[in-house]
Protein backbone atom coordinates (compact mmCIF):
# COMPACT_ATOMS: atom_id res chain seq x y z
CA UNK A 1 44.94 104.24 163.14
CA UNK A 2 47.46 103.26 165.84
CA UNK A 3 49.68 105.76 167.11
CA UNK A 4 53.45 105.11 166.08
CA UNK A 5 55.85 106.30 168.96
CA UNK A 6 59.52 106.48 167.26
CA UNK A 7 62.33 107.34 169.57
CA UNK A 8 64.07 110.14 168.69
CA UNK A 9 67.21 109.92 166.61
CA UNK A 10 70.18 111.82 167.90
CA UNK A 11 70.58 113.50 164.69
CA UNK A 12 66.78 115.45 165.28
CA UNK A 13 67.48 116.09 168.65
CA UNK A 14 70.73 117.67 167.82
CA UNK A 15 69.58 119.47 165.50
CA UNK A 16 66.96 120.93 167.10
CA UNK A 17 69.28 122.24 169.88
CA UNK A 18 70.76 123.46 167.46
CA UNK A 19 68.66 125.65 165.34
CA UNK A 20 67.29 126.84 169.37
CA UNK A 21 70.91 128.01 169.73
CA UNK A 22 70.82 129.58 166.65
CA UNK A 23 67.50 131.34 167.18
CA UNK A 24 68.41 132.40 170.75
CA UNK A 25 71.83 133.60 169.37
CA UNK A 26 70.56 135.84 166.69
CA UNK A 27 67.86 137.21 169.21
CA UNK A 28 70.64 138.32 171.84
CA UNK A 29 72.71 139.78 168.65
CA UNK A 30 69.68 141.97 167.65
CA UNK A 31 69.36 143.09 171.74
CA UNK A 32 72.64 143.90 171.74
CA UNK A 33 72.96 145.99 168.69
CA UNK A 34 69.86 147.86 169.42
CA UNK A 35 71.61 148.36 172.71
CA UNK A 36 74.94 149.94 171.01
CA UNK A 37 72.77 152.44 168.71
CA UNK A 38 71.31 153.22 172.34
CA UNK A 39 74.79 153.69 173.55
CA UNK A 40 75.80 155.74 170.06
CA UNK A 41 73.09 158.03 170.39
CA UNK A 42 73.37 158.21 174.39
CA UNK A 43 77.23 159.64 174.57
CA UNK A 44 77.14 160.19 170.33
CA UNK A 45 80.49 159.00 168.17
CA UNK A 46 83.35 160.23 165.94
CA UNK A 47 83.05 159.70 162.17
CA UNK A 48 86.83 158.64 163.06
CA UNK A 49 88.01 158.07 166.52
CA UNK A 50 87.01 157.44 169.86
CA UNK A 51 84.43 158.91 171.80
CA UNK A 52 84.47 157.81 176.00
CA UNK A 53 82.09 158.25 178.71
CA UNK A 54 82.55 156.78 182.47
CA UNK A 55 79.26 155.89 184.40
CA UNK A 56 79.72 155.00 188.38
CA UNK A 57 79.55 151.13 187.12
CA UNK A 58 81.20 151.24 183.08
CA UNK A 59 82.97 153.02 180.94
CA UNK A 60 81.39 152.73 177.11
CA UNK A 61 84.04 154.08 174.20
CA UNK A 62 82.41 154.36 170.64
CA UNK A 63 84.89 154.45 167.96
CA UNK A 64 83.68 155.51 164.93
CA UNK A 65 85.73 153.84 161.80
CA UNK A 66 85.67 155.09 157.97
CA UNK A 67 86.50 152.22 155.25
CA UNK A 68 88.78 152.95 152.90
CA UNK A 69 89.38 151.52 149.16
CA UNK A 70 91.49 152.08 146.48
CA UNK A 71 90.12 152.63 142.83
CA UNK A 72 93.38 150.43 141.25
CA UNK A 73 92.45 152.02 137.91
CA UNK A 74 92.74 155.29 138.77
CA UNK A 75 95.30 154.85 141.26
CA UNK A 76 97.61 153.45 138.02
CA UNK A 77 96.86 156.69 136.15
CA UNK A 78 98.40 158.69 139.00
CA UNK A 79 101.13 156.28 140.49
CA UNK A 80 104.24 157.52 138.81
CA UNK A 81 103.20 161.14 139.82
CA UNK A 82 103.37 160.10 143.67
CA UNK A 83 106.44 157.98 142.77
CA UNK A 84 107.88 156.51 146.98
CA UNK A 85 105.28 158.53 148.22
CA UNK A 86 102.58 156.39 147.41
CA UNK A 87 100.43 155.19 150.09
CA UNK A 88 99.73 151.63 148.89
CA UNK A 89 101.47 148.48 149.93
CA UNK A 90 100.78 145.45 147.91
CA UNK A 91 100.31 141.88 148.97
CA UNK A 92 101.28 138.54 147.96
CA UNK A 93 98.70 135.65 148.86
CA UNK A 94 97.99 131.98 147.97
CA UNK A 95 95.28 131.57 144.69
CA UNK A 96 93.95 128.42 146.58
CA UNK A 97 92.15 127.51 142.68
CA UNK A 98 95.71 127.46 141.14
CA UNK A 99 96.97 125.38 143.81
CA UNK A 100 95.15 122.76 143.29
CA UNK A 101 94.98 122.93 139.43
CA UNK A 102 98.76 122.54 139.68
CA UNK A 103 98.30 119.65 142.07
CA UNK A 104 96.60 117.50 138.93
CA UNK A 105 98.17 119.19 136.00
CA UNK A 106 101.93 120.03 137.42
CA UNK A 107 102.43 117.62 140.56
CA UNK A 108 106.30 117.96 140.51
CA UNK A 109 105.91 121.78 140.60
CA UNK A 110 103.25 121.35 143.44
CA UNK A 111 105.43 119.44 145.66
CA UNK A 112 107.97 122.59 145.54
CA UNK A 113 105.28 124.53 146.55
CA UNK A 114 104.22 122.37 149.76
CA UNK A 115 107.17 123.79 151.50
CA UNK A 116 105.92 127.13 151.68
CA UNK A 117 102.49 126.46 152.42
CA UNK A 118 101.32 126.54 155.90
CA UNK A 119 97.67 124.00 155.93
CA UNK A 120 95.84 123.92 158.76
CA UNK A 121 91.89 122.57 159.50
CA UNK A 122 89.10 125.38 159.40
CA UNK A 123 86.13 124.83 161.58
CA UNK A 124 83.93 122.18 160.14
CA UNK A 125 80.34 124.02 158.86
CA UNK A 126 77.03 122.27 159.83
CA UNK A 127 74.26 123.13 158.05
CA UNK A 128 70.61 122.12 159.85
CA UNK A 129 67.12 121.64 157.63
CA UNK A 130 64.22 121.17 158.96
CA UNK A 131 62.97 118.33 157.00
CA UNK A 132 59.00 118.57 155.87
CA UNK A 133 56.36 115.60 156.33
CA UNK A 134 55.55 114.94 153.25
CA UNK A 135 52.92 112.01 152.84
């Protein structure tokens, strides 16, 4: 059997830069969160706040963070009871789905809505496989 010597396609050699990066990337994020837990547990942290200690070279601040979320339900069952004093703001935003079901089925109503719509491009994904010999 001859050997077959293909040149490499730009595609494959991309790719395989890029799933390095990738590799290399999620190495250095696992360093550098071991590296903050060392950190956390070195000059400790707030469950809410900030917590600061200066070295001769940096000064490392942990600020600890609690998440916070509203059971609507419940929140409806008490709302009238708090009255102005509730502490909820609600938010308007754009049910992308709807949009563009009333593109197709309700164009001329669409077209009114174009003028409040800021569209902009999102970074384009790219997805790499390694592809298997098979054969």
């Amino acid at each position: 059997m001859a050997d077959v010597i293909r040149e490499i396609q730009e595609v494959d050699r991309l790719g395989f830069e890029l799933a390095k990066a990738k590799k290399l990337e999620a190495s250095a994020r696992e360093k550098r969160v071991q590296i903050e837990q060392q950190l956390i547990e070195a000059i400790g942290a707030k469950e809410e706040g900030a917590t600061t200690q200066a070295g001769d070279y940096f000064k490392v601040t942990t600020t600890g963070k609690l998440t916070r979320k509203l059971d609507v339900k419940a929140f409806n069952q008490i709302a009238e009871q708090l009255g102005e004093h509730a502490p909820v703001k609600t938010t308007v935003s754009l049910d992308v789905r709807k949009l563009k079901k009333l593109a197709v089925d309700e164009p001329a109503l669409f077209s009114m809505m174009l003028d409040v719509i800021e569209t902009k491009p999102a970074k384009t994904a790219v997805t790499v496989v390694e592809v298997s010999d098979e054969g």
